[in-house]
Structures are given as structure tokens and as C-alpha cells.
N, C-alpha and C. Protein backbone atom coordinates (compact mmCIF):
# COMPACT_ATOMS: atom_id res chain seq x y z
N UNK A 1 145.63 63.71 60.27
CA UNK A 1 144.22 63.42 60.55
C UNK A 1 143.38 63.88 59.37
N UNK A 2 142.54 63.20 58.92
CA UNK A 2 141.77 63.23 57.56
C UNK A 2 140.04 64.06 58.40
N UNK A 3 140.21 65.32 58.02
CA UNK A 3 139.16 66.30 58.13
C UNK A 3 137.52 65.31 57.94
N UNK A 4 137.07 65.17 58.92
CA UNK A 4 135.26 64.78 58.48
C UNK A 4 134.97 65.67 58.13
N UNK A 5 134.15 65.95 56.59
CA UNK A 5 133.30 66.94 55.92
C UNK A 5 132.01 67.45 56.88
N UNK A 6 131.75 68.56 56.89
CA UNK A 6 130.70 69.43 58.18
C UNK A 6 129.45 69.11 56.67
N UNK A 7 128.33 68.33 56.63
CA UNK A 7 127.56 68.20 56.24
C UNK A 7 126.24 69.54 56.16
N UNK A 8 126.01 70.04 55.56
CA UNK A 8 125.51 71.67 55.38
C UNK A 8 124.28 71.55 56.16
N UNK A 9 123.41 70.46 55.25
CA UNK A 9 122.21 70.10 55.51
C UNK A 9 121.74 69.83 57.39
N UNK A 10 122.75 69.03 57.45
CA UNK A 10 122.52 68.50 59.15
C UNK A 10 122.95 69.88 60.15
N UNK A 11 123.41 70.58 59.79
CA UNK A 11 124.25 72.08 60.52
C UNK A 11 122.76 72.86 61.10
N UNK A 12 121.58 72.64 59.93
CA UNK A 12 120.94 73.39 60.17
C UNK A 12 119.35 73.17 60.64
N UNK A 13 119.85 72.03 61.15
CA UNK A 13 118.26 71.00 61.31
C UNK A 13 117.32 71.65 62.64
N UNK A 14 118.24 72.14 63.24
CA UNK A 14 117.61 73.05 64.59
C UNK A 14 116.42 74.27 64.23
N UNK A 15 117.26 74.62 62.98
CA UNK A 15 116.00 75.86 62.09
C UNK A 15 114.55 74.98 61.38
N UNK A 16 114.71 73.76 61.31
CA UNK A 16 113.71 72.86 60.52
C UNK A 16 113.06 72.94 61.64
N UNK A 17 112.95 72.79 62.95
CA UNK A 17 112.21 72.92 63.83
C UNK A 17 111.24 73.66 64.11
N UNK A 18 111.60 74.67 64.30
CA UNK A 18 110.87 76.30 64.38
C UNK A 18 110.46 76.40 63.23
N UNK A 19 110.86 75.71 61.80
CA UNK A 19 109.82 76.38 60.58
C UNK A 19 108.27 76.41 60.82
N UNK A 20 108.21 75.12 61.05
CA UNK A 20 106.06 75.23 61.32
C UNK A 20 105.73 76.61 62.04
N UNK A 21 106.13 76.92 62.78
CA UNK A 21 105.69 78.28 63.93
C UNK A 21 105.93 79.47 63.06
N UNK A 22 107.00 79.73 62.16
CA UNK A 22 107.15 80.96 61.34
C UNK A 22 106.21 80.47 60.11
N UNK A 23 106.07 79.55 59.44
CA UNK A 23 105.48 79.40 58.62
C UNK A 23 103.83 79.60 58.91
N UNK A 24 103.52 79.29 60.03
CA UNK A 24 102.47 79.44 60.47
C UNK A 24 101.54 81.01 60.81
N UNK A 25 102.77 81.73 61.28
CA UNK A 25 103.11 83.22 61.60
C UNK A 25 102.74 83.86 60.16
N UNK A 26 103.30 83.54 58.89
CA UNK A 26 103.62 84.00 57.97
C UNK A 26 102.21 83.89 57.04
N UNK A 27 101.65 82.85 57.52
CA UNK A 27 100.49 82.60 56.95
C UNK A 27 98.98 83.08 57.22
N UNK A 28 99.17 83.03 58.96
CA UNK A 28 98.12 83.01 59.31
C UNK A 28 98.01 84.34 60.12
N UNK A 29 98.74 85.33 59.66
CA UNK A 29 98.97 87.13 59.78
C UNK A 29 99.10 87.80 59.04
N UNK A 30 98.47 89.27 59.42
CA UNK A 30 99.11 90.31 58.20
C UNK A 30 99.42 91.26 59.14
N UNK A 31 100.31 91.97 58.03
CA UNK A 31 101.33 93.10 58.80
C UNK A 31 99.89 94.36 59.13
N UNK A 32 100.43 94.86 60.06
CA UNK A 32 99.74 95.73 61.07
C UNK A 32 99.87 97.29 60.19
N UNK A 33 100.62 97.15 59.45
CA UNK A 33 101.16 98.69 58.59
C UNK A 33 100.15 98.67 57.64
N UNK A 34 99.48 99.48 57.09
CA UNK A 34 98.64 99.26 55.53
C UNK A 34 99.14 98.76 54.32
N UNK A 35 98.38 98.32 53.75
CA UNK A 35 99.22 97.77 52.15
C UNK A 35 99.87 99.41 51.54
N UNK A 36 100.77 99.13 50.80
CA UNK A 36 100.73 100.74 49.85
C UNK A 36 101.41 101.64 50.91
N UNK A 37 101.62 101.37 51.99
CA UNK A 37 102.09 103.08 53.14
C UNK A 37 103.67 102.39 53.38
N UNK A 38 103.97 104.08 53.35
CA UNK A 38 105.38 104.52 53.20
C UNK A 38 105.89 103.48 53.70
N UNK A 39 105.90 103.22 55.13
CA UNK A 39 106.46 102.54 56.12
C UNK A 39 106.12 100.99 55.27
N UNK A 40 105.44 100.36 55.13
CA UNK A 40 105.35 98.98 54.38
C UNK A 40 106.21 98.99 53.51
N UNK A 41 106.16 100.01 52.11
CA UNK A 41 106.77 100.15 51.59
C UNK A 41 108.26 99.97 51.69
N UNK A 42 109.26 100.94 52.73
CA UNK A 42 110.23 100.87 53.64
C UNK A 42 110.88 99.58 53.62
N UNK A 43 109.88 98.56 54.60
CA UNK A 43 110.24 97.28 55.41
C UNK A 43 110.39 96.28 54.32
N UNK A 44 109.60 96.29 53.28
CA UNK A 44 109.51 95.49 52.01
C UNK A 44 111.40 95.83 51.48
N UNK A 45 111.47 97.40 51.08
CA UNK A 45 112.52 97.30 50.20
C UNK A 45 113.65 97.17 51.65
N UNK A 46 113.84 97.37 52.30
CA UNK A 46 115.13 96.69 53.09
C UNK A 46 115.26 94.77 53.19
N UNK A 47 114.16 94.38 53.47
CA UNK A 47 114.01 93.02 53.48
C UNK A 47 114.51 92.56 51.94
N UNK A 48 114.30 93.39 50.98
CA UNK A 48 114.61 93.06 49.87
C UNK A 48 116.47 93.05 49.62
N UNK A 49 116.96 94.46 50.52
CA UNK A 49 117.96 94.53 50.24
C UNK A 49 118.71 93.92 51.24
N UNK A 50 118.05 93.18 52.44
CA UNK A 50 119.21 92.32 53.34
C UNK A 50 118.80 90.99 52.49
N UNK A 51 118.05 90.60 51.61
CA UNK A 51 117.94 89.29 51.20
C UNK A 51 119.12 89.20 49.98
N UNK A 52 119.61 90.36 49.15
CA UNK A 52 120.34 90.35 48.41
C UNK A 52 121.66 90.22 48.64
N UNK A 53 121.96 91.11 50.03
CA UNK A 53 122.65 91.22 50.49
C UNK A 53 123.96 89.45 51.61
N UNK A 54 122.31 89.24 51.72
CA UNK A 54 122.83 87.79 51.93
C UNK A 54 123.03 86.60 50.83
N UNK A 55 122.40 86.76 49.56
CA UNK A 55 122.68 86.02 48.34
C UNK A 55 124.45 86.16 48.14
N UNK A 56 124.93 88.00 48.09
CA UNK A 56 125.96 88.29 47.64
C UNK A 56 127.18 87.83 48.67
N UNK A 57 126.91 87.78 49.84
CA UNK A 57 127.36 87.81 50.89
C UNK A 57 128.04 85.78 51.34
N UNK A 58 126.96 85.35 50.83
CA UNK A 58 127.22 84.21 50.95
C UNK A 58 128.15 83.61 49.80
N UNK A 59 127.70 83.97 48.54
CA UNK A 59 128.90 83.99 47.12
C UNK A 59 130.47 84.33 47.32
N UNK A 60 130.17 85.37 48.19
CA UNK A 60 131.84 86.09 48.40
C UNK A 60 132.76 85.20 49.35
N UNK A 61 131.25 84.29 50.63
CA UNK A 61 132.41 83.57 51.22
C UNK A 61 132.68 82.31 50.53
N UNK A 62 132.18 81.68 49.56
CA UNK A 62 132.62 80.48 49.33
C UNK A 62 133.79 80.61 48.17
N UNK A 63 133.77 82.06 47.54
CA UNK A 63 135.25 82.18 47.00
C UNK A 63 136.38 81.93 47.47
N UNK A 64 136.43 82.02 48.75
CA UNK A 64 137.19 81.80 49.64
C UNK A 64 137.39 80.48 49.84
N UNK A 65 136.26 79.99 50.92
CA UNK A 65 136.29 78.62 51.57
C UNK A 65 135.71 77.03 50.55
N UNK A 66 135.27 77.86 49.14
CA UNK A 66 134.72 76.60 48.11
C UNK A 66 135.51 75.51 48.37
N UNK A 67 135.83 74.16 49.08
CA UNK A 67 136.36 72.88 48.32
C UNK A 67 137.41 72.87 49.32
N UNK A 68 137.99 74.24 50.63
CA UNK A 68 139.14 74.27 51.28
C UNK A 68 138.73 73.63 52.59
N UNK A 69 137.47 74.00 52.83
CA UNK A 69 137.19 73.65 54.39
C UNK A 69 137.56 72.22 55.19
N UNK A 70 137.99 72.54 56.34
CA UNK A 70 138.26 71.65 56.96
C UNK A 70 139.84 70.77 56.12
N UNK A 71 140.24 71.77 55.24
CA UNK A 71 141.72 71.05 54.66
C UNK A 71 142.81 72.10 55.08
N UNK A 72 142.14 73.48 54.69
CA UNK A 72 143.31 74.02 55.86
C UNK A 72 142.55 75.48 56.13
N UNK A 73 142.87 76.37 56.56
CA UNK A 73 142.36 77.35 57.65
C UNK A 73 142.10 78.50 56.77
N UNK A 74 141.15 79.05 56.48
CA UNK A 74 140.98 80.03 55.62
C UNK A 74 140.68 81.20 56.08
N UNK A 75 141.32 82.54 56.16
CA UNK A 75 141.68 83.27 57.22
C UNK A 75 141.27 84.52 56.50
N UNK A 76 141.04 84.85 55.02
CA UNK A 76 141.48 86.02 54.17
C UNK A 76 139.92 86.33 53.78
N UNK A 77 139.45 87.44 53.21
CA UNK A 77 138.12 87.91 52.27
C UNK A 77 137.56 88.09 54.01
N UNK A 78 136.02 87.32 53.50
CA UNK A 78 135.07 87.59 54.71
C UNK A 78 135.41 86.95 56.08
N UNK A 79 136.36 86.19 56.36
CA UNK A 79 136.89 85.24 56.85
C UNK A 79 137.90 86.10 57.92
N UNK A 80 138.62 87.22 57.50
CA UNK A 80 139.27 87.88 58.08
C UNK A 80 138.41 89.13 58.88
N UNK A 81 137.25 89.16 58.86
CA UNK A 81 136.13 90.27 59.77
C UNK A 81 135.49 89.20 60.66
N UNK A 82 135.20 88.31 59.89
CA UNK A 82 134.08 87.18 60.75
C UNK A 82 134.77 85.73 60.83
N UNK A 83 134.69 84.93 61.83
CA UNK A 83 134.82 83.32 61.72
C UNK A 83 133.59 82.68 60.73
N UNK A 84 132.67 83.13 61.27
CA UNK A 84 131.69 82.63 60.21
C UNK A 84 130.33 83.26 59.25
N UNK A 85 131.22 83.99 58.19
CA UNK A 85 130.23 84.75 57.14
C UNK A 85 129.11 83.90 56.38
N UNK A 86 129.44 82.89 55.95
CA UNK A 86 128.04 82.16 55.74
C UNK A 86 126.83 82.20 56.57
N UNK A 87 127.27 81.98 57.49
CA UNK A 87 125.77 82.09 59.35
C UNK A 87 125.65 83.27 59.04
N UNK A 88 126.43 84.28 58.92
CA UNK A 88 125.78 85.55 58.93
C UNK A 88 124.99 85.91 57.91
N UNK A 89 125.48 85.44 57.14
CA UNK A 89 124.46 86.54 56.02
C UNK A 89 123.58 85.63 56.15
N UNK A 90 123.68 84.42 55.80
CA UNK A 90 122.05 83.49 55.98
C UNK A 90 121.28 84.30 57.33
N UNK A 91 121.82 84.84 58.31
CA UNK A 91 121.03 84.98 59.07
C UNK A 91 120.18 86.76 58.71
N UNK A 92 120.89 87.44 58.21
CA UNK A 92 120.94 88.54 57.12
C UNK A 92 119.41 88.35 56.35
N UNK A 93 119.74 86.94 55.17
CA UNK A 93 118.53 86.40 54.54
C UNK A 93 117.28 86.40 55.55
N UNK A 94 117.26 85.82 56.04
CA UNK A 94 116.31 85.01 57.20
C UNK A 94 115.26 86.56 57.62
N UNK A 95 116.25 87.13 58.31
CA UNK A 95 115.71 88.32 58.85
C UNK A 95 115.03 89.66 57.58
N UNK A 96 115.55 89.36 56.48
CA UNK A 96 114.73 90.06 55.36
C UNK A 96 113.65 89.64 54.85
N UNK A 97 113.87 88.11 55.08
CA UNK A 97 112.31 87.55 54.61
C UNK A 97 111.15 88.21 56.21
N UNK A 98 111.70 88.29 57.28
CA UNK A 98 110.49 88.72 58.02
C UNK A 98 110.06 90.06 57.62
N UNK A 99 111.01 91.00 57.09
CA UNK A 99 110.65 92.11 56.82
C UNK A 99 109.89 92.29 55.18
N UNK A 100 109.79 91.18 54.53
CA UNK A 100 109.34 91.31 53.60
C UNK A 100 108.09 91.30 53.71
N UNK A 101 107.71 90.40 54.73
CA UNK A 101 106.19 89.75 55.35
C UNK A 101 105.34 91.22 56.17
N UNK A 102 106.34 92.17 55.59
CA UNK A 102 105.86 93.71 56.55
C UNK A 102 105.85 93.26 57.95
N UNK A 103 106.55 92.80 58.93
CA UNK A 103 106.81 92.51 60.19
C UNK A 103 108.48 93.12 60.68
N UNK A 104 108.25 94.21 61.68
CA UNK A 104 109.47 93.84 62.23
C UNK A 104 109.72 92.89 63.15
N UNK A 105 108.77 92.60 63.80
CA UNK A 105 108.56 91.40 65.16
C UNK A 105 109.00 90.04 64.50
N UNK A 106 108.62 89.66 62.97
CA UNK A 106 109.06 88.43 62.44
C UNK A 106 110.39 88.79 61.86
N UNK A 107 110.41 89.77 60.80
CA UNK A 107 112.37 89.62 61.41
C UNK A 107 113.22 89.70 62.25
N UNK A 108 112.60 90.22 63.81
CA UNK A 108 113.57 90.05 64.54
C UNK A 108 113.40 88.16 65.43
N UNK A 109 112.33 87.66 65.29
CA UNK A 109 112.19 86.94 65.65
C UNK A 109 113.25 85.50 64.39
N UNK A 110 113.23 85.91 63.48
CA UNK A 110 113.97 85.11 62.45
C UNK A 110 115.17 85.58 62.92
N UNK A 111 115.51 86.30 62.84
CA UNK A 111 117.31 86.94 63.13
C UNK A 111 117.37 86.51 64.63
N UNK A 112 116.83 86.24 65.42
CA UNK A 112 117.10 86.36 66.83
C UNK A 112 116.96 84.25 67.01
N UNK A 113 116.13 83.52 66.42
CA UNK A 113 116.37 82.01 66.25
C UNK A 113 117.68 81.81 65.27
N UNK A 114 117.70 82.02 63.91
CA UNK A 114 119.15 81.85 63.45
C UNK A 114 119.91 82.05 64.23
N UNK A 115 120.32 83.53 64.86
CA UNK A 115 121.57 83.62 65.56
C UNK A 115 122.15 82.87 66.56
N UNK A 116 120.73 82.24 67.26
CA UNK A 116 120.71 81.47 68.31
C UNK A 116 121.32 79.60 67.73
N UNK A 117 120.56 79.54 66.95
CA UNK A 117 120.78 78.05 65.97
C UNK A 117 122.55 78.50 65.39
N UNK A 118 122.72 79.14 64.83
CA UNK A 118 123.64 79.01 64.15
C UNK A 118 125.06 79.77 65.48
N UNK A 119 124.89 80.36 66.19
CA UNK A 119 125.93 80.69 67.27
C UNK A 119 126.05 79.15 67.88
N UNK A 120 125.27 78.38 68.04
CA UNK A 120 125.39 77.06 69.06
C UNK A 120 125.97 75.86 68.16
N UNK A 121 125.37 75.78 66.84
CA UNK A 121 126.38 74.54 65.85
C UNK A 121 127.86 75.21 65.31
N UNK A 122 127.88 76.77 65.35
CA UNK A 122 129.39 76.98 65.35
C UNK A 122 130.30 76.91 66.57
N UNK A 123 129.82 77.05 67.81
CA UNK A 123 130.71 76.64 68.55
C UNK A 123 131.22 75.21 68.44
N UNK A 124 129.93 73.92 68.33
CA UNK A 124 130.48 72.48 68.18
C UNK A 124 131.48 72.45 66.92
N UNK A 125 131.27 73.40 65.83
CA UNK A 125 132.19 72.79 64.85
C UNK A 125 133.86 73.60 65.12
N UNK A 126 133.57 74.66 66.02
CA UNK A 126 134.46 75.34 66.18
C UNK A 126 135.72 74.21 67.20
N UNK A 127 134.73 73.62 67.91
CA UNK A 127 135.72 72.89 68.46
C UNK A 127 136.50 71.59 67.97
N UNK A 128 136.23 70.95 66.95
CA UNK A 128 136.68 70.86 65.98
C UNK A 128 137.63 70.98 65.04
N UNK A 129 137.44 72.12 64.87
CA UNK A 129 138.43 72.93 64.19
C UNK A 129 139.81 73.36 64.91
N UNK A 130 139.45 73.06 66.19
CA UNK A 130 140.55 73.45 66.93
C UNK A 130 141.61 71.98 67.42
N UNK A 131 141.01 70.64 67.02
CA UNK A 131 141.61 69.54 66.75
C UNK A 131 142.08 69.71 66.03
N UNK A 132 141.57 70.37 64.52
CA UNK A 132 142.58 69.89 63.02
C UNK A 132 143.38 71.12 63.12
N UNK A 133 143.29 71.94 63.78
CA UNK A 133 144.35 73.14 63.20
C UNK A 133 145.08 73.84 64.56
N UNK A 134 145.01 73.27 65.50
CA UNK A 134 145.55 73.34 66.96
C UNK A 134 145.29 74.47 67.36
N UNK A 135 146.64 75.37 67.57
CA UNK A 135 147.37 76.99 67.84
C UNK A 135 147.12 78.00 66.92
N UNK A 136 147.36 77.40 65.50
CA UNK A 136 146.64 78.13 64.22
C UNK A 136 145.36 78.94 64.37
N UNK A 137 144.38 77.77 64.97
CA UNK A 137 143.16 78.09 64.70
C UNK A 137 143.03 79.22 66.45
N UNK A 138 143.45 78.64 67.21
CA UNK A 138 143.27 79.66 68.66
C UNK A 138 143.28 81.00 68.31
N UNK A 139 144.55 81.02 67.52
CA UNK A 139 145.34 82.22 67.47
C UNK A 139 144.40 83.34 66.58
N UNK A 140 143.58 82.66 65.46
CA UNK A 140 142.59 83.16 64.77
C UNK A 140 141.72 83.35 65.08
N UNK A 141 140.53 82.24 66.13
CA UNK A 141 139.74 82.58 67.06
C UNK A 141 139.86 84.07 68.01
N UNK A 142 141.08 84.01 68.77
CA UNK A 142 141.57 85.33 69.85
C UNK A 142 141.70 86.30 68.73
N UNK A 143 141.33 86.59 67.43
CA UNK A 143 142.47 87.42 66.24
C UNK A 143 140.36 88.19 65.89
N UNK A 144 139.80 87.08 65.77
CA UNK A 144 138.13 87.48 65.24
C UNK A 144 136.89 87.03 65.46
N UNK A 145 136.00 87.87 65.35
CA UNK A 145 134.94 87.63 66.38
C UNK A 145 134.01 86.30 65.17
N UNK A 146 133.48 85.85 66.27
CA UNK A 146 132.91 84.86 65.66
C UNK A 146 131.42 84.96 64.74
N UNK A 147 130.48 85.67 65.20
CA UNK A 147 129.39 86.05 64.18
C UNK A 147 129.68 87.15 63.76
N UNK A 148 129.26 88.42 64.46
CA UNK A 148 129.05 89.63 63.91
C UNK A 148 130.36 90.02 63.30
N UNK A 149 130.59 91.27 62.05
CA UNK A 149 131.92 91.55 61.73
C UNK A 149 132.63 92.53 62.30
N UNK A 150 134.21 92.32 62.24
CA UNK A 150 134.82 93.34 62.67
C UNK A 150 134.83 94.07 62.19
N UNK A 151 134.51 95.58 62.25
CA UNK A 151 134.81 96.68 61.45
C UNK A 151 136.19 97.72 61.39
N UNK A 152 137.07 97.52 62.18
CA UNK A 152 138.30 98.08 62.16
C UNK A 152 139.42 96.89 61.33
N UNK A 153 140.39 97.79 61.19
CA UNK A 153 141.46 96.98 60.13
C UNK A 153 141.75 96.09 60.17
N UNK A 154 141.55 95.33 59.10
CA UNK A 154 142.25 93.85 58.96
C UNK A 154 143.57 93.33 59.11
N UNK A 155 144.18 92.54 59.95
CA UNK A 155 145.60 92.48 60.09
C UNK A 155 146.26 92.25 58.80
N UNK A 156 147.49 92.60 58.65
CA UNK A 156 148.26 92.94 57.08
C UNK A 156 147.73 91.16 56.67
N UNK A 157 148.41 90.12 57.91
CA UNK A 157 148.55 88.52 57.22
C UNK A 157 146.58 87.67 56.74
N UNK A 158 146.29 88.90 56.85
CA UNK A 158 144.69 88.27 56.57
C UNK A 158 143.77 89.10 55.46
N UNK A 159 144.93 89.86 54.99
CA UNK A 159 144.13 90.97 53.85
C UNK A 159 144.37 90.01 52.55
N UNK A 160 143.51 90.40 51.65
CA UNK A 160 143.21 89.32 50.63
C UNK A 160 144.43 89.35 49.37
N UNK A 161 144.82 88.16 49.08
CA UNK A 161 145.96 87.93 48.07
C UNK A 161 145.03 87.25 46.95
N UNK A 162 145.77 86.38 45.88
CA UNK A 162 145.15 85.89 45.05
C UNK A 162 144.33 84.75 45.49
N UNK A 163 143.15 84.49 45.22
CA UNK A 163 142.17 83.79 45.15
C UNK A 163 142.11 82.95 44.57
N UNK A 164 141.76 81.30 44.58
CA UNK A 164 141.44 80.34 43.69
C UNK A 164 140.03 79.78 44.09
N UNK A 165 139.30 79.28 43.14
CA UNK A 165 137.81 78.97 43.89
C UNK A 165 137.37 78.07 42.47
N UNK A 166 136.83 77.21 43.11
CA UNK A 166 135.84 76.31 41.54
C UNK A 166 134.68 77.08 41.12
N UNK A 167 134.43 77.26 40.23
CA UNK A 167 133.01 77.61 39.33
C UNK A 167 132.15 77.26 40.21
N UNK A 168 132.32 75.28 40.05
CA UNK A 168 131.20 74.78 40.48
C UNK A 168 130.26 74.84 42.11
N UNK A 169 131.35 75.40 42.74
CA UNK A 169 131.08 75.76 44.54
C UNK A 169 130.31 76.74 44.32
N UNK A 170 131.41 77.67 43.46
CA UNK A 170 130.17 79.37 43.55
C UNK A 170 128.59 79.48 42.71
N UNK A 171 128.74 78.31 41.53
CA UNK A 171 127.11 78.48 41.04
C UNK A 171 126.42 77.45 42.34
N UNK A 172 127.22 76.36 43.15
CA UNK A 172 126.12 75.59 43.94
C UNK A 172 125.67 76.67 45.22
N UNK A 173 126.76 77.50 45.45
CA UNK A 173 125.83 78.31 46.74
C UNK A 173 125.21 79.40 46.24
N UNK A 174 125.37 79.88 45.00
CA UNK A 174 124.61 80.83 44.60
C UNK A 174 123.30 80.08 44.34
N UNK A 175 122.76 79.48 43.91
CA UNK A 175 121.56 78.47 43.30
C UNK A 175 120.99 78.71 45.13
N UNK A 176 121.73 78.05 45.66
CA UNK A 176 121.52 77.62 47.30
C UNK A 176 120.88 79.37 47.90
N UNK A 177 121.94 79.63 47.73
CA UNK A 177 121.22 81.29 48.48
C UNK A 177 120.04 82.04 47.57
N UNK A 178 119.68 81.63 46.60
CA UNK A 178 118.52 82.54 45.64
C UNK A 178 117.47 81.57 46.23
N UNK A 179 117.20 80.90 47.04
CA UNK A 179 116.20 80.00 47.33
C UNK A 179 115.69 81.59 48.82
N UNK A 180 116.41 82.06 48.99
CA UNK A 180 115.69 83.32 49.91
C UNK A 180 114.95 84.51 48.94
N UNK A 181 115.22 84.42 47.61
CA UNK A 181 114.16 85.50 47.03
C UNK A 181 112.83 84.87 46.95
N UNK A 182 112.73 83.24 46.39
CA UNK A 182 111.28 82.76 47.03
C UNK A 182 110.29 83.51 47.90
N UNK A 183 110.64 84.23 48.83
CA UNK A 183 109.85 85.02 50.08
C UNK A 183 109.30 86.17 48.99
N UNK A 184 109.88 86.71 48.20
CA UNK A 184 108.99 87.67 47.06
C UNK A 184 107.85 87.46 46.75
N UNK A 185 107.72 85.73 45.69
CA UNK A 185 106.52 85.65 45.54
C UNK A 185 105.70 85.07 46.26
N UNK A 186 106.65 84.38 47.08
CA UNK A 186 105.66 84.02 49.09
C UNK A 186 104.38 85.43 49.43
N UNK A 187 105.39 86.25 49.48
CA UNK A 187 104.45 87.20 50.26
C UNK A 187 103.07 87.95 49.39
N UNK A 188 103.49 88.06 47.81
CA UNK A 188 102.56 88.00 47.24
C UNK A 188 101.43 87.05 46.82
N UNK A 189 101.53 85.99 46.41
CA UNK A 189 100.43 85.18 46.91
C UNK A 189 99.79 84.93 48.16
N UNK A 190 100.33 84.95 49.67
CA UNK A 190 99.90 85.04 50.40
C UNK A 190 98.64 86.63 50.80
N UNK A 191 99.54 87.28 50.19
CA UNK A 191 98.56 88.72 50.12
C UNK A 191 97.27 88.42 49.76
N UNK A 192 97.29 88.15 48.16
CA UNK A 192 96.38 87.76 47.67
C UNK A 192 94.99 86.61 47.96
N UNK A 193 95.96 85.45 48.62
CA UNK A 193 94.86 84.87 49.45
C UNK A 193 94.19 85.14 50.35
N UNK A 194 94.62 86.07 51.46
CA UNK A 194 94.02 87.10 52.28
C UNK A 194 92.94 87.60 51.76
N UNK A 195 93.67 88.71 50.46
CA UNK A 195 92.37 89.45 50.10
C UNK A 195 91.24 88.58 50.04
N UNK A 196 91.41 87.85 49.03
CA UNK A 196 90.03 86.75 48.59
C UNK A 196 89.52 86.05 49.80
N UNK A 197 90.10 86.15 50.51
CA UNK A 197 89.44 85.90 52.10
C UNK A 197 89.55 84.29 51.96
N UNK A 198 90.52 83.21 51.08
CA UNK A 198 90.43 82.06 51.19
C UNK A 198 91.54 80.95 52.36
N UNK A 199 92.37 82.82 52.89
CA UNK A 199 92.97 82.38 53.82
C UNK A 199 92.28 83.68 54.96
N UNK A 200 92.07 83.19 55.83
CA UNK A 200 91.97 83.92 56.86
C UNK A 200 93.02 84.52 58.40
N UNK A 201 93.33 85.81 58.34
CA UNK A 201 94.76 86.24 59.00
C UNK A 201 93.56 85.44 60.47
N UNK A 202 94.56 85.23 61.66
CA UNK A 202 94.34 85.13 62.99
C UNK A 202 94.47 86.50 63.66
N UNK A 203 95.84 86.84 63.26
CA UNK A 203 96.08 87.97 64.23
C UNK A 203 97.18 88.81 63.47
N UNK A 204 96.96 90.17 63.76
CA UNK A 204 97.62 91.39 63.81
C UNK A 204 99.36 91.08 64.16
N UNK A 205 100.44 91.19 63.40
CA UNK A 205 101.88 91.19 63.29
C UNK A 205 102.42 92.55 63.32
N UNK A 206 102.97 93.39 63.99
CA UNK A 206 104.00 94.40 63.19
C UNK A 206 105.26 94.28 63.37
């Protein structure tokens, strides 16, 4: 059976939905913390470091899965903690950009729609996967959890051996995942329009 390619773009059209409402959130609020105080400060540099964290995070899985997916079962690296490390850390990203916006209410509200969007198109593709790779794939399913990671030992047949991966996969999802540092100079121009009062907040966020 010849694998249909999981199209990236269409995986995630459920999040295109809800953008107007966060974008809207993002625009038409300011964080409840002061500019300059500790705590802002804080929420800024973690948002900074789960946004990196998901840049790096997403690089590491396509070393793995670059060019293999859906040809045969890739079990080893991030793959062997999680079924699906890409959803995660994007969802990782997602939730740092709310915290960049000085909101914890908007990153949990970003982390809490991803998880929701992206837990529901991995089950459909999961099933799927369980056409092209039968018992294989069960056996890996029952073996690891599907979003969040496992943190206890990796079974010996899933610890990482030599690696092959194209260039060209790892600069296209790296390019792909730096589109979440954008929220940097998001939140600073948005600041700024505030100040100048040419945007006006609605309401109070923390």
C-alpha cells in the first residue's frame, strides 16, 4: 500500500480558526503586570525560552522523521518519549508566544486550543498509521504516550543508533519553526501602539 503524504498545512486548519479571537486578544489587551516588573519580566523570558525550545525541539524531530514518514515507523530520538514531538513543541511555541504577550491566561489558553486541535488530528492520522504499519504500530502506540513525554527509560530497541536525515527537511522546518520568534517583535510594536494610544487596549489580560 503506497502511504498518502499527511499534508502539514491542512493538519492544522482547526488552529486557523481560533486565530481571529487570539489575535484579537493580543491586540486589543495589555498584560495586567506593569511594563519593567520582575514578574513581566519573568513571563517574557520563559515565553522566550519555551519558544526556543520549540524551534529546537521541532529540528530534533525531523532528524528523525525528515522524508521517512508514513514509509516506515520511526520509533528512535523524540519519537521514542512521545508519538508526536512535532504537536508538542509547536504546542510549547504557541504557549510562549502567550507568555510573551505578558499573559498567563493567553498561554494557557494557546496551550490548552493546540492541545485540543492537535490531540484530535493525531488521533485521525493515528488511525492511519495503524493501516500502514498494523501490529508494529499497536505495539508502539501501547509502548508511548501520545502527546506529553515519557520521562522514565527508553526501551533498549528505541534508544537512538545512527541517524540519516536531508539538509533540506532540517533547514525547511527550521525556517518553519523561527516563524514563532515573530511574537518578539509582535509584542513590541504592539506595546508601542498602545503607548501612542493609536491602538486602544479593551480590557485587562493576566
Amino acid at each position: 500500500m503506497v502511504a498518502t503524504v499527511f499534508q502539514q498545512r491542512k493538519r492544522i486548519r482547526l488552529l486557523w480558526l481560533v486565530s481571529p479571537l487570539v489575535i484579537f486578544l493580543m491586540v486589543f489587551s495589555r498584560s495586567g503586570w506593569p511594563r519593567g516588573s520582575i514578574l513581566a519580566d519573568l513571563l517574557s523570558l520563559a515565553g522566550l525560552v519555551l519558544i526556543l525550545a520549540c524551534i529546537a525541539g521541532r529540528c530534533w524531530a525531523s532528524l528523525y522523521v525528515g522524508g521517512r514518514k508514513n514509509q516506515e515507523l520511526v520509533t528512535a530520538g523524540p519519537y521514542a518519549r512521545m508519538r508526536n514531538p512535532l504537536y508538542f513543541f509547536s504546542t510549547l511555541g504557541l504557549a510562549g508566544i502567550g507568555l510573551m504577550f505578558g499573559s498567563l491566561s493567553l498561554s494557557l489558553l494557546l496551550f490548552g486550543l493546540s492541545y485540543a486541535v492537535f490531540t484530535y488530528v493525531a488521533a485521525k492520522e493515528e488511525a492511519t498509521l495503524e493501516v500502514f504499519f498494523g501490529a508494529e504500530y499497536r505495539d508502539y502506540r501501547d509502548a508511548v504516550p501520545q502527546f506529553l513525554p515519557r520521562l522514565s527509560e527508553i526501551p533498549a530497541g528505541m534508544r537512538d543508533e545512527t541517524v540519516e536525515f536531508r539538509p533540506s527537511t532540517l533547514r525547511r522546518t527550521a525556517i518553519d519553526a523561527s516563524y514563532f520568534l515573530l511574537a518578539i517583535p509582535a509584542v513590541n510594536i504592539i506595546d508601542r501602539l498602545q503607548e501612542s494610544e493609536t491602538i486602544q487596549p479593551l480590557f485587562v489580560i493576566y
